[in-house]
Protein backbone atom coordinates (compact mmCIF):
# COMPACT_ATOMS: atom_id res chain seq x y z
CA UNK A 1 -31.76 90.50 -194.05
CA UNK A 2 -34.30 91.15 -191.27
CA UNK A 3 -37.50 91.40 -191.36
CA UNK A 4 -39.88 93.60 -192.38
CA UNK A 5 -43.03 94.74 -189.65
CA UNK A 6 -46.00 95.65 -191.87
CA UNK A 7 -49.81 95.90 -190.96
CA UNK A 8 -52.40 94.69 -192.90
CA UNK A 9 -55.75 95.60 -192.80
CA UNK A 10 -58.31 94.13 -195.58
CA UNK A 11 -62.37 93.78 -195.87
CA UNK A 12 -64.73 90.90 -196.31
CA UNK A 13 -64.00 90.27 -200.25
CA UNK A 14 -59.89 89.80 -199.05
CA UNK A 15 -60.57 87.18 -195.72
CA UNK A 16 -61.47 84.38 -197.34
CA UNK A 17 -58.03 84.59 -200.09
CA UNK A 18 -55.08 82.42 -199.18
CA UNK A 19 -52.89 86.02 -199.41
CA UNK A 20 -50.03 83.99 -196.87
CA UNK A 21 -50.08 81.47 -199.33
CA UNK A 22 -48.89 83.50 -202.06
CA UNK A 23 -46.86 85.66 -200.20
CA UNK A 24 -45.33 82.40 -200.04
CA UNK A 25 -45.85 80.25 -202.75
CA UNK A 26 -45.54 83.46 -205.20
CA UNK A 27 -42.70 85.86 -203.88
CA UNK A 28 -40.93 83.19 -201.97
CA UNK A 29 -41.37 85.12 -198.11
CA UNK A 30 -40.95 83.67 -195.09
CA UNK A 31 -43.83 85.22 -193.34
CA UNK A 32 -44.19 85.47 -189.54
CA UNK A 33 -48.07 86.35 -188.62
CA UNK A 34 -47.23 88.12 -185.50
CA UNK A 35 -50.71 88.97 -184.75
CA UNK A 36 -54.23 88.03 -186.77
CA UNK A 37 -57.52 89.47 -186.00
CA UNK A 38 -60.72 88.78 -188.30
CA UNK A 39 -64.17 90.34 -186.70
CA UNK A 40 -67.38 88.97 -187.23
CA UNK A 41 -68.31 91.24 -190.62
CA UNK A 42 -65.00 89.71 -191.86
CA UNK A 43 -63.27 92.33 -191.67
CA UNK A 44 -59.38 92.08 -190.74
CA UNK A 45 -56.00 92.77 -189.49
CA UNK A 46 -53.07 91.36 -189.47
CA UNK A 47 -49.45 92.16 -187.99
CA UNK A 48 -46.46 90.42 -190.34
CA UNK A 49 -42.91 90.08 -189.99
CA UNK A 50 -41.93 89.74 -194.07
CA UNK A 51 -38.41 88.48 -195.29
CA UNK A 52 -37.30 88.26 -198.92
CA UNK A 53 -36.09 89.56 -201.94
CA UNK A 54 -39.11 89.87 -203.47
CA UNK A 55 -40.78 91.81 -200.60
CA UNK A 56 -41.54 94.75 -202.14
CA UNK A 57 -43.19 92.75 -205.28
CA UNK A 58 -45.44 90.62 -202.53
CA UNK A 59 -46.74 94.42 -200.99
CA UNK A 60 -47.34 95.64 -204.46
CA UNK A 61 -49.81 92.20 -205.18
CA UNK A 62 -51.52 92.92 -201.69
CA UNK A 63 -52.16 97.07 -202.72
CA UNK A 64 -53.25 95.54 -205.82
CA UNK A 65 -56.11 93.26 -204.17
CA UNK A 66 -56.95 96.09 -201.89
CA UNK A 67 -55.27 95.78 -198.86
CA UNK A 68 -53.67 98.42 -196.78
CA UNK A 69 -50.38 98.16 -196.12
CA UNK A 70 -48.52 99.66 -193.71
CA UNK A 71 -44.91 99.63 -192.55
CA UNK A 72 -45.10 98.83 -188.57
CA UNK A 73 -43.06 102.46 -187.34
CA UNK A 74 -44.44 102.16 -183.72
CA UNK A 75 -42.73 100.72 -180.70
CA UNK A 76 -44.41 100.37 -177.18
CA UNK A 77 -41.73 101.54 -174.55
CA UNK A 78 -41.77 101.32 -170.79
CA UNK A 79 -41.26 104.90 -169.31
CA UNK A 80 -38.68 103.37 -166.49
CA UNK A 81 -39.30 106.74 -164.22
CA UNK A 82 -43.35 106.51 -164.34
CA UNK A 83 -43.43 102.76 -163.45
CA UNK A 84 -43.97 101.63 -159.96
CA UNK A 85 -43.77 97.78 -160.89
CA UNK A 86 -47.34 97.04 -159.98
CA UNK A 87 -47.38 94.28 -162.68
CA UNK A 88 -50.87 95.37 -163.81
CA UNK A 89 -49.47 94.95 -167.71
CA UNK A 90 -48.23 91.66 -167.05
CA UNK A 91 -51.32 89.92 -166.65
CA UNK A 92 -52.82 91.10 -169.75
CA UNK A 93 -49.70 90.81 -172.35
CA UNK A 94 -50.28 88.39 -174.23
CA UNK A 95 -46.65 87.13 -175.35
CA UNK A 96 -45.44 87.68 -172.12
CA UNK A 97 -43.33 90.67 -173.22
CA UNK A 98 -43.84 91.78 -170.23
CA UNK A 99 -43.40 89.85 -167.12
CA UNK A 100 -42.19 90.17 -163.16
CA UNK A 101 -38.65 89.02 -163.06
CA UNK A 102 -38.39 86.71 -159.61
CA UNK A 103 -37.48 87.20 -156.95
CA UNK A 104 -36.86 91.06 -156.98
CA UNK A 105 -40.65 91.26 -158.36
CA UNK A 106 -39.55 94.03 -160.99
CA UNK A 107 -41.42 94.53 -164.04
CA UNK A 108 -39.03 93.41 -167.42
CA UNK A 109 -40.34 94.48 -171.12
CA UNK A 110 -38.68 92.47 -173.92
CA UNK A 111 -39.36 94.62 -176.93
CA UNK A 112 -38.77 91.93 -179.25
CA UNK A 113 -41.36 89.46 -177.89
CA UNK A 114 -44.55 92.72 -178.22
CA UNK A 115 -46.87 91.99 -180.92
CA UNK A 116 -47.92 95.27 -180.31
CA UNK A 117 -51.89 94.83 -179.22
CA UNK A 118 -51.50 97.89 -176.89
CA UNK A 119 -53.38 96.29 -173.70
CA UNK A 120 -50.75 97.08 -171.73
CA UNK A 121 -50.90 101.44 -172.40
CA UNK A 122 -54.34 100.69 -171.33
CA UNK A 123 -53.99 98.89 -168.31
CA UNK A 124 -51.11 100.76 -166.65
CA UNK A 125 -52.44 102.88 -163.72
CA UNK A 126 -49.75 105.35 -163.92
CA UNK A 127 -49.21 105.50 -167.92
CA UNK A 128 -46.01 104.58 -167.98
CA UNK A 129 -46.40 102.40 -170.86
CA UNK A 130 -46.00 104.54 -174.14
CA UNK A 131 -46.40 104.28 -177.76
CA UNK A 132 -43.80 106.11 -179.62
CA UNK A 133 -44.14 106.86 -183.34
């Protein structure tokens, strides 16, 4: 069975509930928390890779506490004919998704590795990293 990408994205009264922990505990997931990002109001986001039979029963608790869930349908892709392999995006992903493959000093993208935090669309002088729905 693989796993499920969903985004999460909850308010002050959800951050401080264990809602891994009974993902886990409750529904029996293995959760992967691909990405995590609670702002100073408390306010968060979170990127999950969900596994399980119960999945759909450990989204339905989350709606019910008030957190939006979404299914993860986006993919960042590297538009082969725009990049020049500056390797402007490699110094700013994070998982090192992207990197410069030695010694030919081109640019590689390994899909699976993106948590999907978009610095690289931003960074990339010539645009040539994408975001495809």
């Amino acid at each position: 069975m693989s796993p499920k990408r969903i985004v999460l994205r909850f308010g002050t009264d959800i951050s401080v509930k264990p809602i891994v922990y009974r993902l886990v505990k409750d529904y029996d997931l293995v959760v992967n928390i691909v990405k995590a990002d609670v702002n100073p109001q408390k306010e968060g986001t979170m990127i999950l890779e969900v596994t399980g039979d119960q999945s759909e029963n450990g989204l339905n608790y989350l709606r019910d506490l008030g957190v939006s869930v979404q299914a993860l349908n986006q993919e960042i892709v590297r538009n082969e004919e725009k990049c020049v392999m500056c390797g402007a995006c490699t110094g700013v992903c994070p998982t090192g998704a992207l990197y410069m493959e030695r010694p030919s000093m081109e640019v590689r993208f390994d899909g699976d590795q993106c948590v999907f935090c978009q610095l690289c669309v931003k960074v990339c002088p010539m645009w040539a990293m994408e975001v495809r729905l």
